[in-house]
Each structure stands twice: as structure tokens, then as C-alpha cells.
Protein backbone atom coordinates (compact mmCIF):
# COMPACT_ATOMS: atom_id res chain seq x y z
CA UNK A 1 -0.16 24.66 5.92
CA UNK A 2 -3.64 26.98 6.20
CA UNK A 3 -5.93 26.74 3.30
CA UNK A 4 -7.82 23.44 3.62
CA UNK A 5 -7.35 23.14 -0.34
CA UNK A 6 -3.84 23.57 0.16
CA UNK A 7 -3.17 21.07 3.05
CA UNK A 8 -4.78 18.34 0.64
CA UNK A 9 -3.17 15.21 -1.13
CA UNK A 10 -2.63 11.85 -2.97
CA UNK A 11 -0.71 8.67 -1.46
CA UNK A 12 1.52 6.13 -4.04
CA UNK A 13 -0.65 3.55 -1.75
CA UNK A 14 -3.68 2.27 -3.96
CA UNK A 15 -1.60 3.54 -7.54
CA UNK A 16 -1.07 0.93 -9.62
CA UNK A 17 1.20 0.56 -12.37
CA UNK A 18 -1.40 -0.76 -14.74
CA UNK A 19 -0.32 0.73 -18.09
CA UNK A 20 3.61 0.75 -16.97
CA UNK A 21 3.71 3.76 -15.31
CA UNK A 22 6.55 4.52 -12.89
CA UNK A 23 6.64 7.05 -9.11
CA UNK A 24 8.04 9.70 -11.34
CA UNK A 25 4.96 9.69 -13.98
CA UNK A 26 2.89 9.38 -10.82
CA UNK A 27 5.00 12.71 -9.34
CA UNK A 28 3.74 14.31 -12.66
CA UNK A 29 0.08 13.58 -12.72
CA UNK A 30 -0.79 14.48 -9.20
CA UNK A 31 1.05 17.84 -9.71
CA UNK A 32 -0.65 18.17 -12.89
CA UNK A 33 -4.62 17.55 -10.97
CA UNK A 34 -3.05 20.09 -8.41
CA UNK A 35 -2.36 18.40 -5.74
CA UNK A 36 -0.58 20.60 -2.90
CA UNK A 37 0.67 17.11 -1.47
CA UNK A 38 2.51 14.17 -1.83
CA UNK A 39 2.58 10.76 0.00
CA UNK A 40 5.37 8.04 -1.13
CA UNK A 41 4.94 4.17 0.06
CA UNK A 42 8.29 3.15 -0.37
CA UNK A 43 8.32 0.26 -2.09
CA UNK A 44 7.96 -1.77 -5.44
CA UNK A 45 6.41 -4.89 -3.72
CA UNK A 46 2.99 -3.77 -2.31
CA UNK A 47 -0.12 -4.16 -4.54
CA UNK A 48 -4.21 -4.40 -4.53
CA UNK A 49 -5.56 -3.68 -7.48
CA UNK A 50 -5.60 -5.93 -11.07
CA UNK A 51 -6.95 -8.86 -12.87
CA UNK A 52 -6.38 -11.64 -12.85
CA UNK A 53 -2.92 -10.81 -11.27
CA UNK A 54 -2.18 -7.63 -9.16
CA UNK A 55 -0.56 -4.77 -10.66
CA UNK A 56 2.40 -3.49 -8.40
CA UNK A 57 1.90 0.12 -7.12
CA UNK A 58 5.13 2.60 -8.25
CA UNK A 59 7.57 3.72 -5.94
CA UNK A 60 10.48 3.07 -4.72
CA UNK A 61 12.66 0.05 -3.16
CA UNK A 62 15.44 1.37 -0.73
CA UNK A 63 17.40 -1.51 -0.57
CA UNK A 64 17.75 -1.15 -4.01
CA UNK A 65 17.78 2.45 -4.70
CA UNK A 66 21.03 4.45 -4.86
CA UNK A 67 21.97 7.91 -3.67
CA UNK A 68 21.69 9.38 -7.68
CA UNK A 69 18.37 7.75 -7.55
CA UNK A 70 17.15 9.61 -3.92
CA UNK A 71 18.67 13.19 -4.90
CA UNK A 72 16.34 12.37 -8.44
CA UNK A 73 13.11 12.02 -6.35
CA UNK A 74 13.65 14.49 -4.51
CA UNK A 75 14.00 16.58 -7.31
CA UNK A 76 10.81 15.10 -8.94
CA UNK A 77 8.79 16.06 -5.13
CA UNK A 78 10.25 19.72 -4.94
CA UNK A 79 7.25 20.78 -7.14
CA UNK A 80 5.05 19.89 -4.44
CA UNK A 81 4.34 22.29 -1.33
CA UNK A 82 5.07 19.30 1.30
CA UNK A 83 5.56 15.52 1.03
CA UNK A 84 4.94 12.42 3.49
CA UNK A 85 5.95 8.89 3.92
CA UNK A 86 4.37 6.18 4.82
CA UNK A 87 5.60 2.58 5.40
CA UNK A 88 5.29 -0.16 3.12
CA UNK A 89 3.36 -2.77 5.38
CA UNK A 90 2.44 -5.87 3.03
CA UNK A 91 4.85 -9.09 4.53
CA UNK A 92 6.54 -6.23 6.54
CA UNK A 93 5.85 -6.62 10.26
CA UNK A 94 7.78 -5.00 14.04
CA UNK A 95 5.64 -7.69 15.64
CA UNK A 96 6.39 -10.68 13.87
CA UNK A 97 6.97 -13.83 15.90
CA UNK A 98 10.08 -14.16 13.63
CA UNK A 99 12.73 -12.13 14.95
CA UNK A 100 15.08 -12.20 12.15
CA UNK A 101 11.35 -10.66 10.49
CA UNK A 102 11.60 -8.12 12.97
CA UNK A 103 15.14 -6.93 12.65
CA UNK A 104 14.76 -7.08 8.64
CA UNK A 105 11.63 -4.67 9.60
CA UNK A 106 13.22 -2.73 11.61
CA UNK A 107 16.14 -2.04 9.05
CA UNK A 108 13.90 -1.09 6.35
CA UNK A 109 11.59 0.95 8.22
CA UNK A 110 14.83 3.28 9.61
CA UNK A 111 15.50 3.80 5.71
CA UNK A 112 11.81 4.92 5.40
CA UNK A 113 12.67 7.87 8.29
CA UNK A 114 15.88 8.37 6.75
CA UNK A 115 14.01 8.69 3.57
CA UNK A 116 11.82 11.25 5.29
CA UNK A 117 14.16 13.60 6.86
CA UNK A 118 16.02 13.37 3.20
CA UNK A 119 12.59 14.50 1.64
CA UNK A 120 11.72 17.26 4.56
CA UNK A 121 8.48 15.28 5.35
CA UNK A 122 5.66 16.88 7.23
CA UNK A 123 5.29 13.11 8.65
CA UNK A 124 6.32 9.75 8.77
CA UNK A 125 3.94 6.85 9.19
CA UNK A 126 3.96 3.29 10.16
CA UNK A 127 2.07 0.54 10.48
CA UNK A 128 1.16 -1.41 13.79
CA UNK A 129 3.09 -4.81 14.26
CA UNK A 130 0.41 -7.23 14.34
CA UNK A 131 0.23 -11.22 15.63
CA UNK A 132 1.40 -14.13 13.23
CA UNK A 133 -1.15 -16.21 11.93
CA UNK A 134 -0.26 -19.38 13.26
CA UNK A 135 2.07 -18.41 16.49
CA UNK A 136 -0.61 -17.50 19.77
CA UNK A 137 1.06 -14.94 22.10
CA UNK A 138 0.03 -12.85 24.71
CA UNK A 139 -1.60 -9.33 23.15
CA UNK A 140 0.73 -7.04 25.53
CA UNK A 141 4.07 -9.14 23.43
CA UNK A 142 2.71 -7.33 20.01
CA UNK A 143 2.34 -4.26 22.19
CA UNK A 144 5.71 -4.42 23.37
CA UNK A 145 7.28 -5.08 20.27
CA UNK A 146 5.42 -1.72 18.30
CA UNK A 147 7.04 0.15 21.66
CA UNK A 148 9.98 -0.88 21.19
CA UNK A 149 10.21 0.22 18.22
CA UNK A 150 8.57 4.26 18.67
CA UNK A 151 11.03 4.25 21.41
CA UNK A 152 14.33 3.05 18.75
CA UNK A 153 13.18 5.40 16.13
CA UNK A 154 12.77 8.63 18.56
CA UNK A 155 15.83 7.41 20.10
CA UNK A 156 17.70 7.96 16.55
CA UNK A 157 15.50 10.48 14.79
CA UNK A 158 15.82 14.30 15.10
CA UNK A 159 12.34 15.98 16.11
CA UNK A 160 11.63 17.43 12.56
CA UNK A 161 9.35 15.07 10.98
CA UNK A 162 5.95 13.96 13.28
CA UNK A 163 6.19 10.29 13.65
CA UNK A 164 3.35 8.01 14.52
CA UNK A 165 1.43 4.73 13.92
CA UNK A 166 -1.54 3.88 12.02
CA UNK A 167 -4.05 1.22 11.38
CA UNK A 168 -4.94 -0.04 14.95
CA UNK A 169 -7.39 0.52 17.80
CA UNK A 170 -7.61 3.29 19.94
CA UNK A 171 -6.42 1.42 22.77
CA UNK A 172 -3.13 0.17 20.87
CA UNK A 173 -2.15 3.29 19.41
CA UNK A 174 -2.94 4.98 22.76
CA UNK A 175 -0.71 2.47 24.63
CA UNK A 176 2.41 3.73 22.64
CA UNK A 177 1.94 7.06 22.88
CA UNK A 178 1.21 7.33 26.11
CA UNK A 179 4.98 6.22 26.39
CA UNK A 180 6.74 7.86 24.01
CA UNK A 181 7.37 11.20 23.69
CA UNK A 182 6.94 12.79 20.91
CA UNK A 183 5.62 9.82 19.00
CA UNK A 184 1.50 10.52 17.56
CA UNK A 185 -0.67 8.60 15.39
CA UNK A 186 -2.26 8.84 12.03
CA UNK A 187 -6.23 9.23 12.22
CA UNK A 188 -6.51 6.87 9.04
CA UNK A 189 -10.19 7.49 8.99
CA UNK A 190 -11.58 4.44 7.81
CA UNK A 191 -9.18 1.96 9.76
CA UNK A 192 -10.85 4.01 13.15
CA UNK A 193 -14.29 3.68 11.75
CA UNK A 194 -13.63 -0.15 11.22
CA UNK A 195 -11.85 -0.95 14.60
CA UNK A 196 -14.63 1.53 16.33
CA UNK A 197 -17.86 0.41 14.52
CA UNK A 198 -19.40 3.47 15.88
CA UNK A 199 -19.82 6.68 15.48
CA UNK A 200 -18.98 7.66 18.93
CA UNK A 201 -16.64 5.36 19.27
CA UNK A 202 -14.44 6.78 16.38
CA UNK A 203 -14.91 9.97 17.84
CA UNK A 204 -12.86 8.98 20.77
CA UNK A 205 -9.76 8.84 18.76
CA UNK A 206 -10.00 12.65 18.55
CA UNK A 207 -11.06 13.05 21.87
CA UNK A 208 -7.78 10.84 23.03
CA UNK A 209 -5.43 11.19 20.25
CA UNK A 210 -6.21 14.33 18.27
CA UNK A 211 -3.40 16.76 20.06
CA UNK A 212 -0.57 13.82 18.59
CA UNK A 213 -2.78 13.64 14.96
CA UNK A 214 0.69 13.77 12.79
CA UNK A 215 -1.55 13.13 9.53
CA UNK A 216 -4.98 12.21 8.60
CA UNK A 217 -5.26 9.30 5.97
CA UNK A 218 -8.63 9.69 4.44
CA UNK A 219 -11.19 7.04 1.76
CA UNK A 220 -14.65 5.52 1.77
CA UNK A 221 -15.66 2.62 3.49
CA UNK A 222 -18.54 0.35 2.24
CA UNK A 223 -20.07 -1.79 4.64
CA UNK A 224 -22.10 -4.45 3.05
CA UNK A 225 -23.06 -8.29 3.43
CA UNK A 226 -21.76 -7.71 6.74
CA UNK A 227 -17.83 -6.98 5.85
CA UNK A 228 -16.71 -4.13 5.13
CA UNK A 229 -14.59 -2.88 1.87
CA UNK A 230 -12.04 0.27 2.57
CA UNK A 231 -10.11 2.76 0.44
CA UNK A 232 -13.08 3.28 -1.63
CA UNK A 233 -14.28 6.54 -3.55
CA UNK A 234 -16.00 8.90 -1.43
CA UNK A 235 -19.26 8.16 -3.44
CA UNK A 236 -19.39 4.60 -2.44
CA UNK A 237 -19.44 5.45 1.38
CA UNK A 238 -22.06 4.24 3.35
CA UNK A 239 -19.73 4.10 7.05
CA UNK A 240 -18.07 6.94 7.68
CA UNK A 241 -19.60 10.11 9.37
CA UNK A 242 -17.48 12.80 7.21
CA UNK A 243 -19.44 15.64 7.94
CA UNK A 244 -19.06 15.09 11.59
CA UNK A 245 -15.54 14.06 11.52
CA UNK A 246 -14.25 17.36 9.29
CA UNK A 247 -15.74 19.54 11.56
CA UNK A 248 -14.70 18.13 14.54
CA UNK A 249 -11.39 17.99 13.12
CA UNK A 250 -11.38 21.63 12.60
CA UNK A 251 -12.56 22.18 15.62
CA UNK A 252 -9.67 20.61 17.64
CA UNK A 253 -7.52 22.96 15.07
CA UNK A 254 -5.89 20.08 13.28
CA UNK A 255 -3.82 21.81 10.76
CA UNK A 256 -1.88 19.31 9.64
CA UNK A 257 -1.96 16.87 6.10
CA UNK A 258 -4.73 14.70 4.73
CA UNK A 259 -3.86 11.81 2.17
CA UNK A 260 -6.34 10.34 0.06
CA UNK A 261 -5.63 6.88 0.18
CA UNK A 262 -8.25 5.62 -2.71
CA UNK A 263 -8.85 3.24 -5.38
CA UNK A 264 -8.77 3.17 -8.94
CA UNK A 265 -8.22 1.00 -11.73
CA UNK A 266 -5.77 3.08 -12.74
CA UNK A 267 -3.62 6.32 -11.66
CA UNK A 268 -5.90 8.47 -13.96
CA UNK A 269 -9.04 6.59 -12.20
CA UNK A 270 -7.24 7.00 -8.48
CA UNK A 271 -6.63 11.20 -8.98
CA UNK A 272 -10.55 11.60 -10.08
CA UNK A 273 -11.52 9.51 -7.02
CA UNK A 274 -9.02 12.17 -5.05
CA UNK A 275 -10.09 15.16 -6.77
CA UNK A 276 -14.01 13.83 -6.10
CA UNK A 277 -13.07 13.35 -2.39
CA UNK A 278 -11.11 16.58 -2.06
CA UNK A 279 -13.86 19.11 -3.34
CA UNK A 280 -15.83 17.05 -0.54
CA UNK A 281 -13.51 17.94 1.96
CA UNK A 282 -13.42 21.40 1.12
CA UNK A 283 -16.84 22.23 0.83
CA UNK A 284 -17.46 20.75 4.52
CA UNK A 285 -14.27 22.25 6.01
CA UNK A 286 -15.30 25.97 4.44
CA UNK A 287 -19.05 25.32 4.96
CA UNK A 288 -20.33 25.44 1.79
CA UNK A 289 -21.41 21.90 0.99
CA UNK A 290 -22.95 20.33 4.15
CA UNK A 291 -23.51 16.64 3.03
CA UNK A 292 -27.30 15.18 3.86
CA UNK A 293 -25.65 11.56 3.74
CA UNK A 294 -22.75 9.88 4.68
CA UNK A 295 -21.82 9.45 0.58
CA UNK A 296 -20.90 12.34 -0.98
CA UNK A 297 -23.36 13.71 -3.40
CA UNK A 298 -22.71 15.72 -6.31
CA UNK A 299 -23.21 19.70 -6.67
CA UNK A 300 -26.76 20.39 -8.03
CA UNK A 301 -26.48 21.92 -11.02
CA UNK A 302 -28.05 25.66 -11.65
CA UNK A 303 -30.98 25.69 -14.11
């Protein structure tokens, strides 16, 4: 992957099935905005959007799927120039207090790689394990358990698909792969922001982490009444630095994928949000649309 353009695209994360739509008429409309990329949460039981009851994102359940029904998405992805996959996280946890949690994790999340090295993913990312409301432990027992698990998966896996986790602090992503080999991170841009509250203090993650960056999950972050609301279109950002953090991204040569992970009322809504968010992107990668403010703002007209 080269062209900024090209190295661009959408995650199943944040896609609901609001009007009954399934992964494969999600396949079709993100080829059909084109999208040079592809990221598939595998599962049918993760969900965010919907009222007054969630609609359930598409994908895929691999418990439940057979092998007819894996050859058939990977059919449906071939259109696409590379794919990812990312781990379904919601009830899903390596650092439960629960160990027969843990194990079921564990199980699943080998079928994610598995599902990944089917695929020919340019990445595979999961989720920190994270404390159980309810159960107090010692911090360094949730680290142990999310090394445990980098070391199991590199243990089994072959080297062809970056591996890494996402959705922590610096310090806890750090702390793994300073101990794994070959295990990086994803730079999910607004989960940094959040954990770092600053702008230098996201920066570090490059500064620490960006030679292991396996993917880049990007969205908006709104920060208002003092919480703050992620995954949101580009236009609604008021947090994140993105003209700083594309060009410092180019300038430690990342070259590899970045997956809009946005809202949308629906999968039509979500790939406008995307296509909004990748002209962004492009303009400040290439140089030709320096933003003023941290929201993007729309291309002046010409009289």
C-alpha cells in the first residue's frame, strides 16, 4: 500500500443493521463508495447504535459459521485491495476475573486470527483485557493476563498478518510489546487522545510505539460537559489534533492501513461520515487541505 487514497477504509464496527442489511450488503456498499479497504468485527452480537433498542452491527459469528460460509466471504472481500480484522470486544474479555471467561476468550479470539490468515489480512487487532467491575486485583494481574495472551497467539500464528492490541494506555500497550516479539499495537486515534488528554501526550504513542503501528483506527472525538463522546464524524471533532497527527504519521513513514471506525444511523449514513473523513485525510497527507481547526471544514467553494 502507497497512495494515501488507496491505503484508506471502512470497519463493520459502528454498521448497523438498521434496515436488515447483512456483512455481504455491507461488502457491496463500501466497494461501491470506493473503498480500497475492508475491516470485519467478527461477530453478530456487538451493537451501539438504535432506538429505543440497539440495532446489531452485520458480520459474522464463528462459532456459528461454517467452512461454505468462510470460502463465501472471502469471495465477497476479494474485490477489495486488502482486508483487516478486528476483535469483537463487547462481554468478550483475556482479563476477566472469570477464567472459564478467559478461556472462552481465548478460543474465540484464535478463530478471529485464523479468520485472518484465511482472509490474507494486512492486520489483526484486539482489544486489551480489562478489570471486572466488581472483582479488585492488582493492575500488573490484567497486565499479565493480555501477555499471556500476545505471547499464545505469536506462539501459534505464522508471521504474515501484524498482530497487536488496541484501546489502552501507552504504558499498557507498551508493557506487552516490549515483551513480545513481533506483537505491535493499533494507534486507534481517539482511544490515545482519550487515555492521553493531551496533545503531547498522544504524541508519545508515536514517539514509543509508531515502528510496531500494525493499523491506525481513525473517528472524531467530542469532548463536551466534561465527557467525552468517540467514533464520531470528523465534523463533530473538537479533541483530536488531525493535522498534527497525519503528518507526523507520515513522517515516521507509516505506510500501513487506516479504518474509519464512525457512526451513522445507518450504513448509508456511516460510508458518508467515511467518505467525509477520508477526503480529510487525504488532503492533509498530500498537502492540499491544511485544516485551521481541529473539525474538519468543508472545501470553499469557487465563485
Amino acid at each position: 500500500m502507497t497512495a494515501i487514497r488507496d491505503r484508506i477504509g471502512i470497519s463493520t464496527h459502528f454498521m448497523p443493521s438498521t434496515h436488515g442489511e447483512s456483512v455481504d450488503d455491507a461488502i457491496r456498499l463500501v466497494g461501491e463508495a470506493g473503498f480500497a479497504g475492508f475491516e470485519i468485527v467478527p461477530t453478530l452480537d456487538q451493537a451501539q447504535i438504535g432506538y429505543p433498542t440497539n440495532y446489531a452491527n452485520v458480520g459474522i459469528d464463528l462459532f456459528e459459521a461454517s467452512r461454505d460460509d468462510i470460502r463465501a466471504l472471502k469471495r465477497a472481500l476479494s474485490g477489495f485491495a486488502w482486508v483487516t480484522v478486528h476483535s469483537p470486544h463487547l462481554d468478550w474479555n483475556l482479563a476477566s476475573a472469570n477464567r472459564h471467561l478467559r478461556r472462552l476468550t481465548w478460543d474465540y479470539y484464535d478463530r478471529c486470527y485464523d479468520l485472518a490468515a484465511e482472509l490474507g489480512a494486512v492486520a489483526m487487532t484486539y482489544h486489551l483485557g480489562v478489570p471486572t467491575w466488581g472483582f479488585v486485583r492488582e493492575h500488573d494481574a490484567i497486565r499479565e493476563h493480555n501477555l499471556a495472551y500476545a505471547q499464545h497467539l505469536v506462539g501459534r500464528a505464522d508471521s504474515s498478518v501484524p498482530l497487536g492490541y488496541e484501546a489502552g494506555g501507552l504504558d499498557d500497550l507498551a508493557y506487552v510489546c516490549d515483551r513480545v516479539d513481533d506483537w505491535g499495537i493499533n494507534l486507534d486515534i481517539g482511544h490515545a487522545y482519550m487515555a492521553g488528554h493531551t496533545d503531547a501526550r498522544f504524541l508519545e504513542y508515536m514517539d514509543r510505539l509508531g515502528h510496531v503501528i500494525a493499523e491506525v483506527h481513525m473517528n472524531g472525538v467530542n469532548h463536551y460537559w466534561g465527557r467525552y463522546m468517540e467514533h464520531q464524524p470528523v465534523h463533530l471533532n473538537n479533541t483530536i489534533d488531525y493535522q498534527t497527527t497525519f503528518t507526523r504519521l507520515r513522517g515516521i513513514a507509516y505506510t500501513g492501513p487506516i479504518v474509519c471506525e464512525i457512526q451513522g444511523h445507518d450504513i448509508a449514513q456511516v460510508i458518508r461520515h467515511c467518505e467525509e473523513a477520508r477526503d480529510m485525510i487525504v488532503g492533509i497527507w498530500e498537502g492540499t487541505r491544511p485544516l485551521e481547526e481541529r473539525w474538519n471544514l468543508p472545501t470553499k467553494e469557487t465563485p
